[in-house]
N, C-alpha and C. Protein backbone atom coordinates (compact mmCIF):
# COMPACT_ATOMS: atom_id res chain seq x y z
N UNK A 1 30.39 11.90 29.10
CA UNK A 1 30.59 13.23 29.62
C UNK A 1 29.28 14.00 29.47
N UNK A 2 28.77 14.63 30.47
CA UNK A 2 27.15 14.95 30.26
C UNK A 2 27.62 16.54 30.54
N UNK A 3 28.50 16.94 31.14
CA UNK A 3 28.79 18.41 31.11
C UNK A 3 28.68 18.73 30.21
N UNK A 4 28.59 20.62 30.29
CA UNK A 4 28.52 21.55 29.29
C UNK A 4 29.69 22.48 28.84
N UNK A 5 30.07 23.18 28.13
CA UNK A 5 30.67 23.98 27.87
C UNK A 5 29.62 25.37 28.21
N UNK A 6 30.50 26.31 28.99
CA UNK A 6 29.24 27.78 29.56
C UNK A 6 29.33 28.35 28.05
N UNK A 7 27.82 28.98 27.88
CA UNK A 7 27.65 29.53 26.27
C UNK A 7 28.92 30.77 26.17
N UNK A 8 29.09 30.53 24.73
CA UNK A 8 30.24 31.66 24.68
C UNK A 8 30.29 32.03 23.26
N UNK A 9 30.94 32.73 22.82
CA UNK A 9 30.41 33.52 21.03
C UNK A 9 31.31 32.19 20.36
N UNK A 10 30.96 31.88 18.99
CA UNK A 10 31.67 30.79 18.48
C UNK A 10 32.90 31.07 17.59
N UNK A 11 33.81 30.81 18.00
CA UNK A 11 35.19 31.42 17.09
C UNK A 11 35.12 31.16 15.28
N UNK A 12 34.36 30.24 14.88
CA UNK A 12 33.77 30.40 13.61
C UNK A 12 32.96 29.22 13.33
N UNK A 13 32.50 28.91 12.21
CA UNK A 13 31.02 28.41 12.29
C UNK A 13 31.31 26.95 12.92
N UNK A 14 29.90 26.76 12.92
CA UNK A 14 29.63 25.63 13.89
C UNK A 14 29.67 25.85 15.72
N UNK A 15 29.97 24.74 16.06
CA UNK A 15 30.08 24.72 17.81
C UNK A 15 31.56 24.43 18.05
N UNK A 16 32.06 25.38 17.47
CA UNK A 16 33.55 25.69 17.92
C UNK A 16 34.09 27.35 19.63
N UNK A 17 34.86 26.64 20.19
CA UNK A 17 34.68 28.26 20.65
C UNK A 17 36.21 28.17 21.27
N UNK A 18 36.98 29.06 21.69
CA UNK A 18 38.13 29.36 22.68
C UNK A 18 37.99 28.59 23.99
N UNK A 19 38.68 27.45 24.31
CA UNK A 19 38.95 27.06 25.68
C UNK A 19 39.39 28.18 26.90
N UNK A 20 39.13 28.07 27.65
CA UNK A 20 39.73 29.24 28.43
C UNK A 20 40.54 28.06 29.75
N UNK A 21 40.97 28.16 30.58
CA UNK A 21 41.70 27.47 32.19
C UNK A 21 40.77 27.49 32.57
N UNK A 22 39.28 27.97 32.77
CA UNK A 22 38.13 27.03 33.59
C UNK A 22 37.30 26.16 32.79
N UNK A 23 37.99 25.72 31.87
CA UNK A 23 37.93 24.23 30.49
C UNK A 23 38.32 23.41 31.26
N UNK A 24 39.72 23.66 31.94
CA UNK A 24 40.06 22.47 31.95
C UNK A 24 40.06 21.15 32.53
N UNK A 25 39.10 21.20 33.52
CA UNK A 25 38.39 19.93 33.77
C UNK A 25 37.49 19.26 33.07
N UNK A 26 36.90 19.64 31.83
CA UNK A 26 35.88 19.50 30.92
C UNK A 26 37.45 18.59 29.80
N UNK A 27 38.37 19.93 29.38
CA UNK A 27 39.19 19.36 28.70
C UNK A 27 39.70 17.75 28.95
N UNK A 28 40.17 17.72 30.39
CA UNK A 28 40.75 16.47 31.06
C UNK A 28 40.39 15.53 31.06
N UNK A 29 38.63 15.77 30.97
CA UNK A 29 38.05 14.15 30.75
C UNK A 29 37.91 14.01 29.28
N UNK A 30 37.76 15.06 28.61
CA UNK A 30 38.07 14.52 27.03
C UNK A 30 39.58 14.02 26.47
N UNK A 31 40.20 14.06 27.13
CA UNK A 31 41.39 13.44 26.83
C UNK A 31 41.96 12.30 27.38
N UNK A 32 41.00 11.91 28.68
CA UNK A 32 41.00 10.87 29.10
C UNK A 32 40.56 9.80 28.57
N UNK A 33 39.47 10.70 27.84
CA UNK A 33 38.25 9.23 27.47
C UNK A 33 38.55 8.93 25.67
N UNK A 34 39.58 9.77 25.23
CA UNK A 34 39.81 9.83 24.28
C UNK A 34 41.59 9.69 24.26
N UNK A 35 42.50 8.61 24.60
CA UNK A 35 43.84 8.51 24.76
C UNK A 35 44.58 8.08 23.48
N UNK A 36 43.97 7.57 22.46
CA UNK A 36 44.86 7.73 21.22
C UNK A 36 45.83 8.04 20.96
N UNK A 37 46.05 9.22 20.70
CA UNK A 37 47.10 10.10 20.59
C UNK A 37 48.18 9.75 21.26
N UNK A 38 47.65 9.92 22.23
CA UNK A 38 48.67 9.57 23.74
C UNK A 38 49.59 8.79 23.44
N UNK A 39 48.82 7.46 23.35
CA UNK A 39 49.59 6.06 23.73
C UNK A 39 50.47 6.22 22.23
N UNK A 40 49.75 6.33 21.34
CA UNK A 40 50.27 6.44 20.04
C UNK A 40 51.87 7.16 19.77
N UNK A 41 51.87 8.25 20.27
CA UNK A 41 52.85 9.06 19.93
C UNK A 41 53.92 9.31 21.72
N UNK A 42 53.21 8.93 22.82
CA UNK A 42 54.25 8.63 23.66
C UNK A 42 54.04 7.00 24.73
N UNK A 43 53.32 5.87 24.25
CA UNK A 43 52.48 5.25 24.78
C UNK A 43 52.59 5.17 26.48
N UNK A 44 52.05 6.07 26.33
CA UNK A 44 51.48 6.26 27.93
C UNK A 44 49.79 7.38 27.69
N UNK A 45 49.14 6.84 28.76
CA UNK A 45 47.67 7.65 28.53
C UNK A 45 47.76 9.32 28.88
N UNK A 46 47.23 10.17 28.65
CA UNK A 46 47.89 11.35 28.90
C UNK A 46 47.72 11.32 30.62
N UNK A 47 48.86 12.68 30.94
CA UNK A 47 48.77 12.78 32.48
C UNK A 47 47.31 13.53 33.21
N UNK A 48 47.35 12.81 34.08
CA UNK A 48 46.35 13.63 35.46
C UNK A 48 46.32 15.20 34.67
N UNK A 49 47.30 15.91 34.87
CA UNK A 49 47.11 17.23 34.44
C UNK A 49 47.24 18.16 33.24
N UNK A 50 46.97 16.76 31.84
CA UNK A 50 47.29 17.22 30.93
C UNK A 50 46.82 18.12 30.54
N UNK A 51 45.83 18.64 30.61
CA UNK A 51 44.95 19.93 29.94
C UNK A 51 45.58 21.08 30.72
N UNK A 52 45.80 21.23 31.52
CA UNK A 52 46.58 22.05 32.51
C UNK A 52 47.61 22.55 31.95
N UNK A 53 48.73 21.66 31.06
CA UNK A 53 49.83 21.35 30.73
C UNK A 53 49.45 22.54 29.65
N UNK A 54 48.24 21.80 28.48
CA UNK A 54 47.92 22.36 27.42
C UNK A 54 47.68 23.83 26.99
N UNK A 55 47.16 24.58 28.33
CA UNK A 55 47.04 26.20 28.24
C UNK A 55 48.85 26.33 28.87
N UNK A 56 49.75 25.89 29.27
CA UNK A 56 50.65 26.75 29.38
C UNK A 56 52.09 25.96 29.05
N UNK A 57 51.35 25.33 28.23
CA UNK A 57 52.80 24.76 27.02
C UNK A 57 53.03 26.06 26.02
N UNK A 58 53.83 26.76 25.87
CA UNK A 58 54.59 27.46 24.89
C UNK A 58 55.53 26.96 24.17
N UNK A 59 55.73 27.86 23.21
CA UNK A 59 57.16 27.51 22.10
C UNK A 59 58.46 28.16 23.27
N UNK A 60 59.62 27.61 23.01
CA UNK A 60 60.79 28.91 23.41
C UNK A 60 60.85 30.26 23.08
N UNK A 61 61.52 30.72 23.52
CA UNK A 61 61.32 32.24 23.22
C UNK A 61 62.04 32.54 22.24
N UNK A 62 63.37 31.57 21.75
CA UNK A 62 63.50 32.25 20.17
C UNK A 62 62.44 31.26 19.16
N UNK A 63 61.53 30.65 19.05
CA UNK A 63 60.43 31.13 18.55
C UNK A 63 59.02 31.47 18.68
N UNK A 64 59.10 32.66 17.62
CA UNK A 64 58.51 33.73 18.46
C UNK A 64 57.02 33.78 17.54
N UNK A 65 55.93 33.84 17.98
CA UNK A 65 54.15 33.86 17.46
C UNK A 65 53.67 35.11 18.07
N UNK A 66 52.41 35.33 17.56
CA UNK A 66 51.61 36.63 17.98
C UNK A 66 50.70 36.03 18.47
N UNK A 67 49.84 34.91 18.26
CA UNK A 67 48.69 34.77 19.09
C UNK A 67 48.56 33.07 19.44
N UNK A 68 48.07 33.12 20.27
CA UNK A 68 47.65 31.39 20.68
C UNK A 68 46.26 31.18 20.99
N UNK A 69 45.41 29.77 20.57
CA UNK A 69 44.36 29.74 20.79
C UNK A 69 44.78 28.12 21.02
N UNK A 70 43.57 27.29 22.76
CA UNK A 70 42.90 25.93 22.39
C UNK A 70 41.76 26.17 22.17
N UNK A 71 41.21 25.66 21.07
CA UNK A 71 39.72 25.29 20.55
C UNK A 71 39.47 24.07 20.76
N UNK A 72 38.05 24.11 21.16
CA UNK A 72 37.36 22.82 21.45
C UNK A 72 35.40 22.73 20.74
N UNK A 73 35.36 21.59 19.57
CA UNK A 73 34.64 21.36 19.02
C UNK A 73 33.48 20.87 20.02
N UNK A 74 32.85 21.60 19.69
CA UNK A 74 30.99 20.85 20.71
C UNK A 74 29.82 20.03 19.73
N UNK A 75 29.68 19.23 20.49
CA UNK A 75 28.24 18.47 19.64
C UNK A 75 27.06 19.23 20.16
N UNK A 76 25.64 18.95 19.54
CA UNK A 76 24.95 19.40 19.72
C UNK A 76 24.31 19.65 21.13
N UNK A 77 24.70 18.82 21.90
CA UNK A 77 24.25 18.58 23.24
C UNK A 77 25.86 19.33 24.28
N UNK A 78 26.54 20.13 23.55
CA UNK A 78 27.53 21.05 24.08
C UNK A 78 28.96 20.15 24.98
N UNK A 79 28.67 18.95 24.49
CA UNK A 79 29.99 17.84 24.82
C UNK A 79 31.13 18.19 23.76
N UNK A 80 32.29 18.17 24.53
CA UNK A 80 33.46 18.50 23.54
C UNK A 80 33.53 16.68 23.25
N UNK A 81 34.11 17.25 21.19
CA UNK A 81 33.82 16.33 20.25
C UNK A 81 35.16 16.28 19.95
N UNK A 82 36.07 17.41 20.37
CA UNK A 82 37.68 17.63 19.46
C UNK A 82 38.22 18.43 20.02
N UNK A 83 39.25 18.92 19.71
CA UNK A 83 40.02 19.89 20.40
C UNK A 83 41.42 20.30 19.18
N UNK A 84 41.69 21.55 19.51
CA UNK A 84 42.90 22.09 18.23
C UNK A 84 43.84 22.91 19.33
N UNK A 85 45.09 23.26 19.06
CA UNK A 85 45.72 24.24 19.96
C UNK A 85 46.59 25.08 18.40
N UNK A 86 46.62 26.16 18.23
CA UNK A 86 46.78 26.54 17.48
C UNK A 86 47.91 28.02 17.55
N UNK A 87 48.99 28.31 16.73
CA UNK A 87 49.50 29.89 16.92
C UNK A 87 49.07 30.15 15.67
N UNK A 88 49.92 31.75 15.85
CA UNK A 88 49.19 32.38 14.58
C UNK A 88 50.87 33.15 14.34
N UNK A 89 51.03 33.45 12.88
CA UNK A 89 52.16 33.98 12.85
C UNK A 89 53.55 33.49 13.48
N UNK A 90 53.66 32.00 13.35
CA UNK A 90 54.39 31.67 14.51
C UNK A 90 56.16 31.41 13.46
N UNK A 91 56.85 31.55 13.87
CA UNK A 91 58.48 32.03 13.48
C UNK A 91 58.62 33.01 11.93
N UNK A 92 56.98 33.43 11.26
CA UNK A 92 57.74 34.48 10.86
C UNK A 92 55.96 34.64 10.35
N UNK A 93 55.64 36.11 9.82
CA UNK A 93 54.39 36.43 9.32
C UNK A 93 53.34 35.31 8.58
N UNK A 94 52.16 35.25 8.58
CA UNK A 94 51.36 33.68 7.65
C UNK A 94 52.26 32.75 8.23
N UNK A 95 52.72 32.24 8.90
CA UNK A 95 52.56 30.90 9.02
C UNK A 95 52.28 30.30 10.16
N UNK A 96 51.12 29.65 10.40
CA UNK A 96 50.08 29.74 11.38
C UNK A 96 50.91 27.63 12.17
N UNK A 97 50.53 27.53 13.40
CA UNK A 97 51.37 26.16 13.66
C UNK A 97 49.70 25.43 14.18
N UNK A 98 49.66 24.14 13.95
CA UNK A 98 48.50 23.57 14.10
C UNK A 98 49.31 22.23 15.55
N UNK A 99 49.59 22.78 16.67
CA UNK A 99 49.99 22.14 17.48
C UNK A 99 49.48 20.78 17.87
N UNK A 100 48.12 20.85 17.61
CA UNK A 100 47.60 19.46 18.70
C UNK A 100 45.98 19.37 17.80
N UNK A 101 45.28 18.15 17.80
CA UNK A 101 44.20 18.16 16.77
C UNK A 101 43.84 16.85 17.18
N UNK A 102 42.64 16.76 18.04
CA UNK A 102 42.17 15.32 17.98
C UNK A 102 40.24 15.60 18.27
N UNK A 103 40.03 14.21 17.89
CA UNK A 103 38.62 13.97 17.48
C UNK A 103 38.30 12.85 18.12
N UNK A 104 37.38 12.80 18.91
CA UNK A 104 36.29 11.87 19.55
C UNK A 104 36.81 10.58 18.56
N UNK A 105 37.81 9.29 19.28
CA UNK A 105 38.16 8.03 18.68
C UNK A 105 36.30 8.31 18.05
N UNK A 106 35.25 8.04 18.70
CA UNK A 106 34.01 7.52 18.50
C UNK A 106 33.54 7.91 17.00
N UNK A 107 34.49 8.91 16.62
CA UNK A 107 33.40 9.71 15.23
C UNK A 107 34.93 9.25 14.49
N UNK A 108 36.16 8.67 14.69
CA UNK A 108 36.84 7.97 13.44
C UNK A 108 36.28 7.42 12.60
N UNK A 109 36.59 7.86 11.36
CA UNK A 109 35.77 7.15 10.25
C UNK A 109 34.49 7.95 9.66
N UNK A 110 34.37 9.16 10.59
CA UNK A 110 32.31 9.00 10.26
C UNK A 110 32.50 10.50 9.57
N UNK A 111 33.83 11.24 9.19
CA UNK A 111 34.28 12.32 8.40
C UNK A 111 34.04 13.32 9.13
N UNK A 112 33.97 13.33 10.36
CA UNK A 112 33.82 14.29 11.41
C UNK A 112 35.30 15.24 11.91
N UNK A 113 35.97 14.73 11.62
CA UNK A 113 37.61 14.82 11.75
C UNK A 113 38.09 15.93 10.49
N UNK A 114 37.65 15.79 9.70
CA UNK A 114 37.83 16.22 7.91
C UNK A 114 37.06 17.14 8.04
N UNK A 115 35.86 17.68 8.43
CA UNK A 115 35.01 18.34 8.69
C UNK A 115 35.57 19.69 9.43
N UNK A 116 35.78 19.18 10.56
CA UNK A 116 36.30 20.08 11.77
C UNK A 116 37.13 20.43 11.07
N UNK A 117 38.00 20.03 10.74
CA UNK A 117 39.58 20.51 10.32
C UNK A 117 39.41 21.43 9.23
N UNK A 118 38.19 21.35 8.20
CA UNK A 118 37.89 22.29 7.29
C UNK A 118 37.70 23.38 7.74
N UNK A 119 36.64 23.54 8.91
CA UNK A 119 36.13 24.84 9.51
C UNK A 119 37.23 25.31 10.36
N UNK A 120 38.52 24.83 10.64
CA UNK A 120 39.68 25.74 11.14
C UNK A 120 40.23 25.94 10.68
N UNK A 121 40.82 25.35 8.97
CA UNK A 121 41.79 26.04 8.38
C UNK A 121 41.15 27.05 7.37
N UNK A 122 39.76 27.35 7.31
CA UNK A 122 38.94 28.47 6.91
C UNK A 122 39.50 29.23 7.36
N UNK A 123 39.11 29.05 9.08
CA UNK A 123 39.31 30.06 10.06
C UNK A 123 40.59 30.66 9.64
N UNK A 124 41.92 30.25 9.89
CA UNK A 124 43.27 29.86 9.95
C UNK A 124 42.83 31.32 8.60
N UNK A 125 42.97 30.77 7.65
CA UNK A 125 43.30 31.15 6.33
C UNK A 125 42.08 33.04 6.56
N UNK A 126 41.23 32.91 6.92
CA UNK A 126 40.41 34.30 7.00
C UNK A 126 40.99 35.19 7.87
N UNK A 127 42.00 34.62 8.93
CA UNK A 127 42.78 35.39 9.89
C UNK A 127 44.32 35.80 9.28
N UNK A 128 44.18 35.62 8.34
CA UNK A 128 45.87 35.88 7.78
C UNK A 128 46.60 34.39 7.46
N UNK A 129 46.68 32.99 7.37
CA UNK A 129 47.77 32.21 7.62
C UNK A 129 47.71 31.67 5.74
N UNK A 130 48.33 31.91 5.64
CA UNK A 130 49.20 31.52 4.15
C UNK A 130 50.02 30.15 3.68
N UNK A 131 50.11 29.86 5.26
CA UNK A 131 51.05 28.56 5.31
C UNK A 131 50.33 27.87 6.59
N UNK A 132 49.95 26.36 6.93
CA UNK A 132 50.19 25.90 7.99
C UNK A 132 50.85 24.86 8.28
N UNK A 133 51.84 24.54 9.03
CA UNK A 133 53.11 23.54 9.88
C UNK A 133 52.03 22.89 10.79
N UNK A 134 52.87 21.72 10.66
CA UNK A 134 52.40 20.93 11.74
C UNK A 134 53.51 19.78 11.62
N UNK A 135 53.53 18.71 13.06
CA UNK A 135 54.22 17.79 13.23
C UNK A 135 54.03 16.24 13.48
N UNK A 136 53.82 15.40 12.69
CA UNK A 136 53.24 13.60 12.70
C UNK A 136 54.39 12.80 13.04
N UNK A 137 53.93 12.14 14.35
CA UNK A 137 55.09 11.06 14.58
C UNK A 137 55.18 10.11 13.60
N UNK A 138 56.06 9.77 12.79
CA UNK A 138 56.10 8.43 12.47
C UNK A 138 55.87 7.42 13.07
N UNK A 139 55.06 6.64 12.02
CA UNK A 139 54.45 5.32 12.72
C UNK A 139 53.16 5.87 13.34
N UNK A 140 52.40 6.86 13.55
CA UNK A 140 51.03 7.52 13.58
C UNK A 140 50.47 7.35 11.99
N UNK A 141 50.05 5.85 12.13
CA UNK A 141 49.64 5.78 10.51
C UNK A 141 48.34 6.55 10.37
N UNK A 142 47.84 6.52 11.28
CA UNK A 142 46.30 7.41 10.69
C UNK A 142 46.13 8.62 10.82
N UNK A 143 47.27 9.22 11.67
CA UNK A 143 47.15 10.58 11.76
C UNK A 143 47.92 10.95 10.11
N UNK A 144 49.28 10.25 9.68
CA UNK A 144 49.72 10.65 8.67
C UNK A 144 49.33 10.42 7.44
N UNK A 145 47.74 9.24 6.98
CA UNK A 145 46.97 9.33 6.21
C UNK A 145 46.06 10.50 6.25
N UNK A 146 45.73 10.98 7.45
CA UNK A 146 44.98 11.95 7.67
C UNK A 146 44.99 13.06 6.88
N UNK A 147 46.75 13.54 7.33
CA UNK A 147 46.91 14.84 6.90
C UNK A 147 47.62 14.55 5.56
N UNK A 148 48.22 13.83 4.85
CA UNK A 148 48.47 13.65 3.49
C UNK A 148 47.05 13.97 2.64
N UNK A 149 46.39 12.78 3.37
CA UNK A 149 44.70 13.20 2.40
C UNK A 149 44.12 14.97 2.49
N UNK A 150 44.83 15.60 3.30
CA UNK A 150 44.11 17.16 3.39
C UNK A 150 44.80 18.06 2.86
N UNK A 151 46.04 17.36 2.37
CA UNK A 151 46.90 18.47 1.54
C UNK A 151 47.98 18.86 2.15
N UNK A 152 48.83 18.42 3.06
CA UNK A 152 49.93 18.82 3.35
C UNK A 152 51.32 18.05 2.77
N UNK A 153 52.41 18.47 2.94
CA UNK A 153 53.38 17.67 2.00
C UNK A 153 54.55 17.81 3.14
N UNK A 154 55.28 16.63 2.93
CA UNK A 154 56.44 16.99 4.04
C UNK A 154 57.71 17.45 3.64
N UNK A 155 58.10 18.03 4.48
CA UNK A 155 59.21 19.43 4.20
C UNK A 155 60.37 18.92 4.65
N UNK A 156 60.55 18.42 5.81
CA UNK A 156 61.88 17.18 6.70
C UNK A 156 60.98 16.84 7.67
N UNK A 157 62.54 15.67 8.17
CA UNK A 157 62.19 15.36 9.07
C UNK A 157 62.75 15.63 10.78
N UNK A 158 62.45 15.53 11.80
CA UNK A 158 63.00 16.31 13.36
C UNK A 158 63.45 14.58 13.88
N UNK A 159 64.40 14.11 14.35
CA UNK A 159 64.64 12.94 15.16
C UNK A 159 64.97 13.04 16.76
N UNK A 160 64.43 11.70 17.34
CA UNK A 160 64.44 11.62 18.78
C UNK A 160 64.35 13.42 19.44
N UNK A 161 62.90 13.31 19.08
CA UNK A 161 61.93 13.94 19.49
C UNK A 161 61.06 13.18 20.62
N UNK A 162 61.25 14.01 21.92
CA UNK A 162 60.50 12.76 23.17
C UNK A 162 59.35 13.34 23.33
N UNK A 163 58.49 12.66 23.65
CA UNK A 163 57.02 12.39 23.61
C UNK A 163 56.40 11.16 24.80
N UNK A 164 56.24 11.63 26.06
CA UNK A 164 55.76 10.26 27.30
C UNK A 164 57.27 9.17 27.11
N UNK A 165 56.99 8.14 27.25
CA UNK A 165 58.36 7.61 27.23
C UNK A 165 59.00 7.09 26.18
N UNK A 166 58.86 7.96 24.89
CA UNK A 166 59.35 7.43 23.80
C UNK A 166 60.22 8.50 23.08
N UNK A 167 61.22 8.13 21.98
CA UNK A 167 62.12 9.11 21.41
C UNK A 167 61.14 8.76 20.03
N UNK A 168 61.04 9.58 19.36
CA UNK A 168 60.25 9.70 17.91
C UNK A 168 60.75 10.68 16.96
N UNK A 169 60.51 10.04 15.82
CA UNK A 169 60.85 10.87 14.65
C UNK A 169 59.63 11.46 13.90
N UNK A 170 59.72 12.84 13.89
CA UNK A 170 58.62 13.44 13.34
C UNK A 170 59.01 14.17 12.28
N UNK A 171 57.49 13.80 11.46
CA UNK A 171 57.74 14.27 10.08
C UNK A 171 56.76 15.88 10.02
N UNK A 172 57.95 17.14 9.78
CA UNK A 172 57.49 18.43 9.31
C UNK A 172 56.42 18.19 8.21
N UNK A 173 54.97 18.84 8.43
CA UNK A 173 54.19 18.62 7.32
C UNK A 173 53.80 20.35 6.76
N UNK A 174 54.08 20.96 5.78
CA UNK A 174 53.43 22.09 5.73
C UNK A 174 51.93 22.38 4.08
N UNK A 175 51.19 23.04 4.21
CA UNK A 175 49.99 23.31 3.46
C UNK A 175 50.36 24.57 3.03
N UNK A 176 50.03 24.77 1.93
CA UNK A 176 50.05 26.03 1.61
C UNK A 176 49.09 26.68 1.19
N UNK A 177 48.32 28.18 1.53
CA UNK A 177 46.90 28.62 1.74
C UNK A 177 46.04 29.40 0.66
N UNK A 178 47.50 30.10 0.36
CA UNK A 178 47.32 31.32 -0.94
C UNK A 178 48.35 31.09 -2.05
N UNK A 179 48.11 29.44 -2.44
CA UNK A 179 48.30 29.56 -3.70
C UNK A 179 50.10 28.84 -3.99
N UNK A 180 50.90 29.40 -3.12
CA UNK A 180 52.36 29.40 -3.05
C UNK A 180 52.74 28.06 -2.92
N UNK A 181 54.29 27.57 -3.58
CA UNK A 181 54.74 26.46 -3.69
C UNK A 181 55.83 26.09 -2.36
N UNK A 182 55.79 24.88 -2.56
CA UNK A 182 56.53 24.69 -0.92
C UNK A 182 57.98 25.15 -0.75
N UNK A 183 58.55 25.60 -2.02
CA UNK A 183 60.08 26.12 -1.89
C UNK A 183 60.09 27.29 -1.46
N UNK A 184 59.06 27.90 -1.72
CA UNK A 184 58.33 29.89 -1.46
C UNK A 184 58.42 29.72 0.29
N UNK A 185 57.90 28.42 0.75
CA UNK A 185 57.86 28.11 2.30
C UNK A 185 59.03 28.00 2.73
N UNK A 186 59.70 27.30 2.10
CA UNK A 186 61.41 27.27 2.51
C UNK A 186 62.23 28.16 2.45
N UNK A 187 61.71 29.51 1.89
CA UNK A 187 62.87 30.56 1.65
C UNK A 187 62.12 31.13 3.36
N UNK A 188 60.86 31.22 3.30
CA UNK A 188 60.77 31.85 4.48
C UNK A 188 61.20 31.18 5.88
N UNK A 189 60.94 29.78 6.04
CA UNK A 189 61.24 29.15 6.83
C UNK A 189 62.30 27.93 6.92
N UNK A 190 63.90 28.98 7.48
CA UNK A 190 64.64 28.07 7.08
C UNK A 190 65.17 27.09 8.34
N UNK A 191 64.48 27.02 9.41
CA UNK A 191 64.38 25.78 9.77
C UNK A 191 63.56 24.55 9.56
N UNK A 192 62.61 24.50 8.60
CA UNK A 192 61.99 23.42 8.05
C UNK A 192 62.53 23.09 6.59
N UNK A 193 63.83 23.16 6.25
CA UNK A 193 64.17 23.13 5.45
C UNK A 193 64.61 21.68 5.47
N UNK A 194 64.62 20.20 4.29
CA UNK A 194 65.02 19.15 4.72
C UNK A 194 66.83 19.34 5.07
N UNK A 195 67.41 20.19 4.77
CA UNK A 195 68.84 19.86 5.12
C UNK A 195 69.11 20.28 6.79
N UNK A 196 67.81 20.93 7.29
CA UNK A 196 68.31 21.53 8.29
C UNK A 196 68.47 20.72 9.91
N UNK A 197 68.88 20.59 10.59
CA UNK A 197 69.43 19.86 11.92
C UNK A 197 68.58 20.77 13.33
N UNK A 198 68.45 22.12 13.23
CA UNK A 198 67.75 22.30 13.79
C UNK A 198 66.66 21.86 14.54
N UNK A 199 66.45 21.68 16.20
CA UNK A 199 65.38 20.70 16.42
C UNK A 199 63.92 21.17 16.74
């Protein structure tokens, strides 16, 4: 990919910045050339219009966030390296949702992944988030070494959850930012609670 990203202020340090909808042809071939995820968690490569998809995928409307951001990591030569989709405040005050998170297959291994992810949950945490959720298919062994190694703990689990042409069971992972224990998370959030059925 020899394109650029057009210069733009950096949402926090490094060569991070806000995707905007004229990304997303820039986005599309990074997700092309980077299908991991994809096959992994629905095995199929993502669609023709996945980035498309990505600025106007929302939650439902009973749950409810204040802000949404996709971020996309740049290398020095202004090639997207990663990408994050992120809410803020999402089903109740601090608790921020880490939707989507992938890294150039090419830099697996080279702590580039661990890196990035540091400089957003800075971010995350300097903007208010106290808590962050997120969701690992089972059987995503490296995504769920990933985020075990960064500190998250799992809360339950969601079943036949579809994803491309597969039903999956995903495991609720939440972090906690300022200090608080994961039951403090469960009083606030009682659909991630393990007894709960909620999908």
């Amino acid at each position: 990919m020899n394109t650029r990203l057009s210069p733009r202020p950096s949402l926090f340090g490094g060569a991070a910045f806000e995707l905007t909808e004229l990304d997303a042809s820039q986005l599309q071939g990074f997700l092309d050339a980077n299908p991991e995820y994809f096959l992994a968690v629905g095995g199929m490569p993502p669609r023709r219009d996945e980035a498309q998809q990505e600025f106007r995928d929302l939650p439902p409307p009973h749950m409810p966030f204040n802000g949404r951001w996709l971020i996309g990591f740049t290398d020095d030569a202004g090639r997207l390296i990663g990408m994050a989709s992120v809410l803020s405040d999402f089903l109740v005050p601090h608790v921020w949702h880490l939707g989507l998170f992938i890294v150039a297959s090419s830099l697996h291994g080279s702590g580039t992944a661990a890196a990035l992810y540091q400089s957003l949950e800075d971010w995350m945490k300097a903007h208010g988030a106290a808590w962050i959720r997120l969701g690992v298919v089972v059987g995503n062994d490296k995504a769920e070494r990933f985020w075990l190694k960064v500190g998250y703990a799992e809360v339950r689990k969601r079943f036949n959850v579809p994803a491309g042409e597969r039903m999956n069971t995903v495991l609720v992972l939440v972090k906690p930012l300022a200090g608080g224990a994961i039951s403090d998370y469960l009083q606030l959030v009682e659909r991630d609670r393990p007894e709960s059925t909620l999908p």
